[in-house]
C-alpha atoms as a PDB file:
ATOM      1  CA  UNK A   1       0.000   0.000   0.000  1.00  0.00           C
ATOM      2  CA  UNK A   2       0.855   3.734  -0.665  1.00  0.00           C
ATOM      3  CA  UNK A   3       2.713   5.535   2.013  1.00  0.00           C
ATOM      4  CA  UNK A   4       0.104   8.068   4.078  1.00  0.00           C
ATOM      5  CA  UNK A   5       2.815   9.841   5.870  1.00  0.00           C
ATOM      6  CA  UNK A   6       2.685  13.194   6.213  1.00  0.00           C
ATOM      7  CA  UNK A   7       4.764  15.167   3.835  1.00  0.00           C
ATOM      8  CA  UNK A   8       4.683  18.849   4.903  1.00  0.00           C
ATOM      9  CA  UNK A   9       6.212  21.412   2.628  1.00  0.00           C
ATOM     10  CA  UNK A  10       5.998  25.064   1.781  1.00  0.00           C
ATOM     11  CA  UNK A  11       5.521  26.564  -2.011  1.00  0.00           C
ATOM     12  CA  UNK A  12       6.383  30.160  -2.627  1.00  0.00           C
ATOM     13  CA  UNK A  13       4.669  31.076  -6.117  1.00  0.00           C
ATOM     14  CA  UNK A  14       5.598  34.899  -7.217  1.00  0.00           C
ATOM     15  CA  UNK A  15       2.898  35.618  -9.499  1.00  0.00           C
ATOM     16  CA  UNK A  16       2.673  38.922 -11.907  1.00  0.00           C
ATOM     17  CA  UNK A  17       0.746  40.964  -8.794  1.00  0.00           C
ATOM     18  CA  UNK A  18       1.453  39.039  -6.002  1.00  0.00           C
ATOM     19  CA  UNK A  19       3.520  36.529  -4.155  1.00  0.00           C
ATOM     20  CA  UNK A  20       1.267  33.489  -2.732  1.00  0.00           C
ATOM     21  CA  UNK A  21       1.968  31.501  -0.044  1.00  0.00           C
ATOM     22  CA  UNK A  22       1.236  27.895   0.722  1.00  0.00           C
ATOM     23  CA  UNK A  23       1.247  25.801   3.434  1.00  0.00           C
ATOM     24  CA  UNK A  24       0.640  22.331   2.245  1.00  0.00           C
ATOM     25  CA  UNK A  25       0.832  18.011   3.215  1.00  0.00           C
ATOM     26  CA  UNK A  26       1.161  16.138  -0.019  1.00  0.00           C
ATOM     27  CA  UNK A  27      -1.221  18.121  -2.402  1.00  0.00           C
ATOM     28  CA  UNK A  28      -3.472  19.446   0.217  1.00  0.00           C
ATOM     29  CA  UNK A  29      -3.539  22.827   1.471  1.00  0.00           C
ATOM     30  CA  UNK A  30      -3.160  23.610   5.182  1.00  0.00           C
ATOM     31  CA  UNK A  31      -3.116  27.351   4.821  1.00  0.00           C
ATOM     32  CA  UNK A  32      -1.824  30.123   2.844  1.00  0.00           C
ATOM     33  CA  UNK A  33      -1.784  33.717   2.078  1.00  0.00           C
ATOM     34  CA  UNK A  34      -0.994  36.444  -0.413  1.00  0.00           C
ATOM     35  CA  UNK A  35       0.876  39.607  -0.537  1.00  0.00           C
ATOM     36  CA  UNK A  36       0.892  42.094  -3.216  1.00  0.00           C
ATOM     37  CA  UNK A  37       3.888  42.597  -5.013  1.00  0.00           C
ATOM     38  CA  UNK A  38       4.495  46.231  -3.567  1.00  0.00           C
ATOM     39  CA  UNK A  39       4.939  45.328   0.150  1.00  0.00           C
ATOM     40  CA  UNK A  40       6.479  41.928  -0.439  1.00  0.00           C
ATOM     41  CA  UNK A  41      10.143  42.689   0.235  1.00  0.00           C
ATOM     42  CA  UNK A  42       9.168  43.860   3.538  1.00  0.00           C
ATOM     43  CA  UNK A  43       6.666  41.267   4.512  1.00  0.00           C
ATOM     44  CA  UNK A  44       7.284  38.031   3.146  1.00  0.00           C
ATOM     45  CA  UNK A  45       9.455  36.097   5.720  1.00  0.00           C
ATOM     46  CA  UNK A  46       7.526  37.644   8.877  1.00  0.00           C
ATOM     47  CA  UNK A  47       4.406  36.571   7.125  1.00  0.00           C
ATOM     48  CA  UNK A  48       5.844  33.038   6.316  1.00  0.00           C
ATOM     49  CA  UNK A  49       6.809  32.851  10.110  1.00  0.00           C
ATOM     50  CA  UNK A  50       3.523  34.091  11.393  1.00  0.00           C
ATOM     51  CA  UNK A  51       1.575  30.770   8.516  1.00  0.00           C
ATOM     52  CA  UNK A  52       3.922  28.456  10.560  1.00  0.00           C
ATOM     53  CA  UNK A  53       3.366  29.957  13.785  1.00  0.00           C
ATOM     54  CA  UNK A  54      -0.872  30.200  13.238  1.00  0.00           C
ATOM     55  CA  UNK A  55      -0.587  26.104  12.161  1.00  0.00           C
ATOM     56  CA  UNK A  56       1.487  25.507  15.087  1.00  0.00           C
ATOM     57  CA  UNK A  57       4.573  24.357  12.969  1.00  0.00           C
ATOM     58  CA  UNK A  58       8.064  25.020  12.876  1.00  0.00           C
ATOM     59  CA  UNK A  59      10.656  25.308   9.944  1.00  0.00           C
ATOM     60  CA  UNK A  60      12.018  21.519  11.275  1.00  0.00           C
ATOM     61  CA  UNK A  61       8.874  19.585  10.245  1.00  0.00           C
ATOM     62  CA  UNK A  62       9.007  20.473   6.734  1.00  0.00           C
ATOM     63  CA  UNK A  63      10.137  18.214   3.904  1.00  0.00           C
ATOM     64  CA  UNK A  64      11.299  20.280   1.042  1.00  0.00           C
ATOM     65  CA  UNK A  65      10.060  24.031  -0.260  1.00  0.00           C
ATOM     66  CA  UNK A  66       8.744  24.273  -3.518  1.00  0.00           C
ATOM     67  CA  UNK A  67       9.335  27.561  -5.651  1.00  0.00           C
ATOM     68  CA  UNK A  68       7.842  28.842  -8.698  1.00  0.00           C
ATOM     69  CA  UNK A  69      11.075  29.855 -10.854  1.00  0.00           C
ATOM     70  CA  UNK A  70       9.337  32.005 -13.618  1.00  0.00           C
ATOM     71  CA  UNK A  71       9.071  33.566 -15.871  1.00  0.00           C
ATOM     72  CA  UNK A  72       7.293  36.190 -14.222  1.00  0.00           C
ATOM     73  CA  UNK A  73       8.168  40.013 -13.573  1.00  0.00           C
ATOM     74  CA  UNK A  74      12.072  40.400 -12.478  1.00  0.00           C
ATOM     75  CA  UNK A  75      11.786  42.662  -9.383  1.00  0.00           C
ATOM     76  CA  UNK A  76       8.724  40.139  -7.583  1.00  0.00           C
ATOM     77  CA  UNK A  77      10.098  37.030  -9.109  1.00  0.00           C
ATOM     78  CA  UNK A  78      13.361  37.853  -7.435  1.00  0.00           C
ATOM     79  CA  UNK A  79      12.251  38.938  -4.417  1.00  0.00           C
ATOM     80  CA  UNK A  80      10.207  34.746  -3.747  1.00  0.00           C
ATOM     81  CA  UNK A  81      13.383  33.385  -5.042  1.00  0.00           C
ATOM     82  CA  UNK A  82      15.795  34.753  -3.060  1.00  0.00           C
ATOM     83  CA  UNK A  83      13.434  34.124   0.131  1.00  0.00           C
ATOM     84  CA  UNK A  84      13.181  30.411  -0.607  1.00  0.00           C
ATOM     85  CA  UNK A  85      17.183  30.525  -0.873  1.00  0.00           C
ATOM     86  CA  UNK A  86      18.280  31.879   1.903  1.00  0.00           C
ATOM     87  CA  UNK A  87      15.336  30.140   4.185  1.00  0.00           C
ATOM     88  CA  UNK A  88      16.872  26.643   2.428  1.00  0.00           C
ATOM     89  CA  UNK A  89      20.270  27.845   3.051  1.00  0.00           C
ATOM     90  CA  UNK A  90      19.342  28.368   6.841  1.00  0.00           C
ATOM     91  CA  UNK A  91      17.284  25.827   7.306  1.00  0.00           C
ATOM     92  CA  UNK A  92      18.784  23.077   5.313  1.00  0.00           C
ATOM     93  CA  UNK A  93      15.573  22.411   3.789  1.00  0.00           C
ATOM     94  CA  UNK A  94      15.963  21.299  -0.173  1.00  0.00           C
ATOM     95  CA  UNK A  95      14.200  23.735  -2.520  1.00  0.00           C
ATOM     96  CA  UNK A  96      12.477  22.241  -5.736  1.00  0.00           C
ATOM     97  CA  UNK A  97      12.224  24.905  -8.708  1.00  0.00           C
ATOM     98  CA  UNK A  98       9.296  24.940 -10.850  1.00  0.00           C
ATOM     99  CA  UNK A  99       8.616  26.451 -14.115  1.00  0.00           C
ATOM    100  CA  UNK A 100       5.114  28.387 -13.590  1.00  0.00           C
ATOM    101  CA  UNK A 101       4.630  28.402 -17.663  1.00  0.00           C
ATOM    102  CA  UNK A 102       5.602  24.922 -18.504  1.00  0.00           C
ATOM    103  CA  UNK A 103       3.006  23.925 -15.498  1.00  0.00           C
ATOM    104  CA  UNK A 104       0.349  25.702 -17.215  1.00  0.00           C
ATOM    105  CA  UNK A 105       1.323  24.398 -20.815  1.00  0.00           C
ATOM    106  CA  UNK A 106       1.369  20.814 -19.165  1.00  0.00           C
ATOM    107  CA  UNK A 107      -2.217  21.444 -17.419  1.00  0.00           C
ATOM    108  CA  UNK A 108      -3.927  22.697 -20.550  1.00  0.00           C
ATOM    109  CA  UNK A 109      -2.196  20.609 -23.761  1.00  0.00           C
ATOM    110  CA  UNK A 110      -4.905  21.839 -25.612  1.00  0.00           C
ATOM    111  CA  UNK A 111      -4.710  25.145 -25.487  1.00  0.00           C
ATOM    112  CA  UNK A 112      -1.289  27.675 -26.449  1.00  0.00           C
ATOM    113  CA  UNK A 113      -0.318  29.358 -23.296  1.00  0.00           C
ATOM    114  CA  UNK A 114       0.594  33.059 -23.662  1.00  0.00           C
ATOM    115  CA  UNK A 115       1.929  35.073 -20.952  1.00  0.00           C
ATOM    116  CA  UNK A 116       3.218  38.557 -20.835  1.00  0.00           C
ATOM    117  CA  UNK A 117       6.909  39.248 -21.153  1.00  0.00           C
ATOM    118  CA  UNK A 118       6.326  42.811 -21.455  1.00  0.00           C
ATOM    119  CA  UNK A 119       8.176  44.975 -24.018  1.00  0.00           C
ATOM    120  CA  UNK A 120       6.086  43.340 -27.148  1.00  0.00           C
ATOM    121  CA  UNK A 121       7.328  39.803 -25.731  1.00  0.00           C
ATOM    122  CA  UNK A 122       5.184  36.977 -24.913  1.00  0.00           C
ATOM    123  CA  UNK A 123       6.407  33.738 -22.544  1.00  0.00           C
ATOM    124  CA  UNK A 124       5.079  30.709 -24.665  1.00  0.00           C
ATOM    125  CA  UNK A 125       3.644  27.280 -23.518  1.00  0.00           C
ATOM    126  CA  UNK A 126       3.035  24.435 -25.823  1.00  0.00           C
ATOM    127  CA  UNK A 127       2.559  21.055 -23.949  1.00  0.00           C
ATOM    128  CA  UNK A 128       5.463  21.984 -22.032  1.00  0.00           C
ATOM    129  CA  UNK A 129       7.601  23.104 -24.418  1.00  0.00           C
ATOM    130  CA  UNK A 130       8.367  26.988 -23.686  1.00  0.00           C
ATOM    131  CA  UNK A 131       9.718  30.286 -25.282  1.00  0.00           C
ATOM    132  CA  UNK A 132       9.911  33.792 -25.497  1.00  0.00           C
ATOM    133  CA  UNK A 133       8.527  35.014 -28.725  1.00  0.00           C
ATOM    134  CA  UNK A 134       8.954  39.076 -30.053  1.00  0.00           C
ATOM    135  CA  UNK A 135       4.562  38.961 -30.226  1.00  0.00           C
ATOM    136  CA  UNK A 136       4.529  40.104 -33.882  1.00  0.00           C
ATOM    137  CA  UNK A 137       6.972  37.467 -35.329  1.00  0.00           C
ATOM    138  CA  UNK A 138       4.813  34.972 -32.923  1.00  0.00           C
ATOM    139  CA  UNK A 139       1.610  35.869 -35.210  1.00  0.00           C
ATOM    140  CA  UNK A 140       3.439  35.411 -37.891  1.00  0.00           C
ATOM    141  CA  UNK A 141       4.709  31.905 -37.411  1.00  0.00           C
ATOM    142  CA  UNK A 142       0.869  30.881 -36.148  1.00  0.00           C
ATOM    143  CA  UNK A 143      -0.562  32.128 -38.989  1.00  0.00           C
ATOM    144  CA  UNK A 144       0.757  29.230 -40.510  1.00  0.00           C
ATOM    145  CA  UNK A 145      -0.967  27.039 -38.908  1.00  0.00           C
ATOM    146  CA  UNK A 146      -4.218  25.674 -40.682  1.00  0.00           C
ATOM    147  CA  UNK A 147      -6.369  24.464 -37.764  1.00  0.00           C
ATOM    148  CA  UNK A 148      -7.715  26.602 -35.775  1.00  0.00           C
ATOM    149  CA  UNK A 149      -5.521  27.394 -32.271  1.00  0.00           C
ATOM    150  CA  UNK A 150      -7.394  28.740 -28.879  1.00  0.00           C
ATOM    151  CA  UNK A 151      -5.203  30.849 -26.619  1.00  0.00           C
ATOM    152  CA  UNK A 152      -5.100  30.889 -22.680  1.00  0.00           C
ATOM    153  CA  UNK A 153      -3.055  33.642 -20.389  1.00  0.00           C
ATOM    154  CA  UNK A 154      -2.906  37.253 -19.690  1.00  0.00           C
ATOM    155  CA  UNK A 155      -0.485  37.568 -22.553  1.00  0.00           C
ATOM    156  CA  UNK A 156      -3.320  36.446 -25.027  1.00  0.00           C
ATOM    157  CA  UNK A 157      -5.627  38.894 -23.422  1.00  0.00           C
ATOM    158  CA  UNK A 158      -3.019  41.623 -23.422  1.00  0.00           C
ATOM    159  CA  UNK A 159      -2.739  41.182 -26.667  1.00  0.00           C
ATOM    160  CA  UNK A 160      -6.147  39.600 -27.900  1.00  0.00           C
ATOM    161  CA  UNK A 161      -6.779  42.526 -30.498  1.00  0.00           C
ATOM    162  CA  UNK A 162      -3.576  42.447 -32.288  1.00  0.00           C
ATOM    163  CA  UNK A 163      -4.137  38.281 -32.185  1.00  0.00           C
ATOM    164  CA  UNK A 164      -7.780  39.209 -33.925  1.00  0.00           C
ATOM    165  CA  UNK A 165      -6.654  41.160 -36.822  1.00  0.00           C
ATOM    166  CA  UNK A 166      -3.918  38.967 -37.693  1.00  0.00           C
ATOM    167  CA  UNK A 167      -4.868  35.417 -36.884  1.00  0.00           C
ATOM    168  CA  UNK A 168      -8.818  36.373 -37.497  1.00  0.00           C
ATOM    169  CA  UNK A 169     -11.127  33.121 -36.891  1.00  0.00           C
ATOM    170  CA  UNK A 170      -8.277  30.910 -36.739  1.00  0.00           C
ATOM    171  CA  UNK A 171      -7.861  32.120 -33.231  1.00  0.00           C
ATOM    172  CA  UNK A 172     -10.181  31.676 -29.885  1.00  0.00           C
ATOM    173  CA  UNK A 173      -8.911  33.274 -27.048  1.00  0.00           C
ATOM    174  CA  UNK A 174     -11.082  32.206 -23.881  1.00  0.00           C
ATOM    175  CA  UNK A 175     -11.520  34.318 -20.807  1.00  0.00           C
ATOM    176  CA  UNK A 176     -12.238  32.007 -18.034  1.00  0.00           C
ATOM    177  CA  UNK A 177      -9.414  29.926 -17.857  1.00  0.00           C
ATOM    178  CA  UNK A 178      -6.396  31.241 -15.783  1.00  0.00           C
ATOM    179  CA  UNK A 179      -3.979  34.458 -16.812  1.00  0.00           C
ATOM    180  CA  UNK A 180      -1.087  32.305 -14.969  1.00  0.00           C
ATOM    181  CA  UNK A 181      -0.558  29.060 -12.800  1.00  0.00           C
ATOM    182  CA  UNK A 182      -1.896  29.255  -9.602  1.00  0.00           C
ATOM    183  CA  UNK A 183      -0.590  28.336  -6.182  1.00  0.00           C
ATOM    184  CA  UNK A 184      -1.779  24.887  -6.279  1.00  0.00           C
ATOM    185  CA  UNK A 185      -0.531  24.339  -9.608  1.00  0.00           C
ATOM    186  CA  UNK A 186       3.062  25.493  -8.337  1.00  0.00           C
ATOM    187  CA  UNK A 187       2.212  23.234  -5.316  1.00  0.00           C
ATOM    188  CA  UNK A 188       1.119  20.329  -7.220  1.00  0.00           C
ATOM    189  CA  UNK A 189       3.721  19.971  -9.808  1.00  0.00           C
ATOM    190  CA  UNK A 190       6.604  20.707  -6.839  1.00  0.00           C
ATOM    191  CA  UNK A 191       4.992  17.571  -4.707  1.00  0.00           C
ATOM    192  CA  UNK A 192       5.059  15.204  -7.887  1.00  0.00           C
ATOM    193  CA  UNK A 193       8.921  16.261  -8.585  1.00  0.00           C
ATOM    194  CA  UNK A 194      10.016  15.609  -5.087  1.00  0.00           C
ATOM    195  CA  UNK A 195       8.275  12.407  -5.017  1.00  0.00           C
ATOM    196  CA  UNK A 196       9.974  11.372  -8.375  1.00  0.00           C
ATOM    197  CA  UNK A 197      13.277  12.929  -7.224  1.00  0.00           C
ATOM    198  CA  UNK A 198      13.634  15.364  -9.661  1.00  0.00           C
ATOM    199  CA  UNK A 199      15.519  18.635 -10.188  1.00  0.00           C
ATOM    200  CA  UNK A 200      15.948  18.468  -6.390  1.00  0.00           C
ATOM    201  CA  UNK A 201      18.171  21.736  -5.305  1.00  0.00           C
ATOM    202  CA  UNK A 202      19.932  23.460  -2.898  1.00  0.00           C
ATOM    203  CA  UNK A 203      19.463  27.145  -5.098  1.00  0.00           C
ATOM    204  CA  UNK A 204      16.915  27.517  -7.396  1.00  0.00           C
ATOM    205  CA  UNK A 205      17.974  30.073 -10.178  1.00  0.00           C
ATOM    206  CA  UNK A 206      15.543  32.001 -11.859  1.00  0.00           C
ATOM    207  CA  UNK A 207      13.894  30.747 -15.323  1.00  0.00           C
ATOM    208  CA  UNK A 208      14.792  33.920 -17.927  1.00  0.00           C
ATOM    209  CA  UNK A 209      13.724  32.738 -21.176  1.00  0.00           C
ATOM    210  CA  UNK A 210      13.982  36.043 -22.404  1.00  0.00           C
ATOM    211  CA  UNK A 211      17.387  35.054 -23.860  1.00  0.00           C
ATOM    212  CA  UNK A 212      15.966  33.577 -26.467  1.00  0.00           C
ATOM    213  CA  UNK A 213      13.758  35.957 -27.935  1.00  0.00           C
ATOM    214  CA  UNK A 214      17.419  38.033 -27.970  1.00  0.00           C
ATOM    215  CA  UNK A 215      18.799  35.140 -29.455  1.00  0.00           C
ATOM    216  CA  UNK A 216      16.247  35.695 -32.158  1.00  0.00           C
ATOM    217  CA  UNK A 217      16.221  39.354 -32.392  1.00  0.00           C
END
């Protein structure tokens, strides 16, 4: 039979607004929180103390932390990293890294994932394979395509007007599934690479896949 044993761990996702918290054992959430992206650098690790503290839990009963690594803005994306490494540094805790975007791509195979990479750059997702695309040379390449492609992210809804006039009906760009991974998403996909004993670290390093679309340029 399956283990039950309790496998406590934390997951810090920084998300394009905010930084969310999560408490979880295995894939189920104990308790969390959220912090916008402006007051983060000065409240994350008191208000990662104070989850612990409210669930009557100390830094020594966790298993591993699990970290979103990006893409996702620079200056709030930095700021959950390099929280999650120094509390694995003093802590001893092992961190597991995990890609927000190819998550999302993974989740939804069906659908192109488009997320906002800001300066005319979009982050994209195709069943897990990822990118960073200049958005106009994107269009381009997907107007290719014959069959008809639906879109998912706030990149395709940052851009859903410029998608319209170029890809026309060969695009669908729906507005009720997510604009990123969530928390439990990060949570989920950390869980399934500890228990497989993958990409297991003692830093995690930010995912900048904006090299690429320099690469290109």
């Amino acid at each position: 039979m399956p283990s039950t044993a309790s496998v406590l761990h934390l997951v810090i996702h920084s998300g394009y607004t905010s930084v969310f918290v999560g408490l979880y054992d295995r894939t189920e959430s104990i308790g969390s929180f959220t912090l916008d992206k402006k007051v983060v650098s000065a409240f994350l690790v008191t208000s990662i103390k104070e989850l612990l503290t409210h669930h009557e839990m100390k830094f020594d009963k966790l298993t591993f932390i699990g970290v979103h690594s990006g893409p996702a803005p620079f200056t709030t994306l930095r700021v959950g990293i390099a929280t999650a490494n120094g509390l694995g540094f003093a802590t001893g805790l092992p961190l597991v890294p995990v890609n927000g975007l190819q998550t999302l791509s993974m989740l939804y195979p069906e659908y192109t994932v488009l997320l906002n990479a800001f300066c005319d750059d979009v982050y994209v997702g195709k069943k897990g394979t990822v990118s960073c695309q200049n958005i106009d040379a994107f269009l381009r390449e997907e107007s290719k395509i014959a069959e008809q492609v639906t879109y998912i992210g706030n990149g395709a809804h940052l851009h859903e007007q410029k998608i319209k006039d170029i890809l026309g009906d060969s695009a669908k760009i729906l507005a009720d599934y997510p604009y990123e991974a969530a928390l439990n998403d990060i949570a989920h996909a950390a869980y399934a690479k500890w228990q497989n004993e993958q990409d297991i670290q003692k830093q995690v390093i930010p995912t900048y896949l904006k090299e690429y679309s320099a690469k290109v340029g």
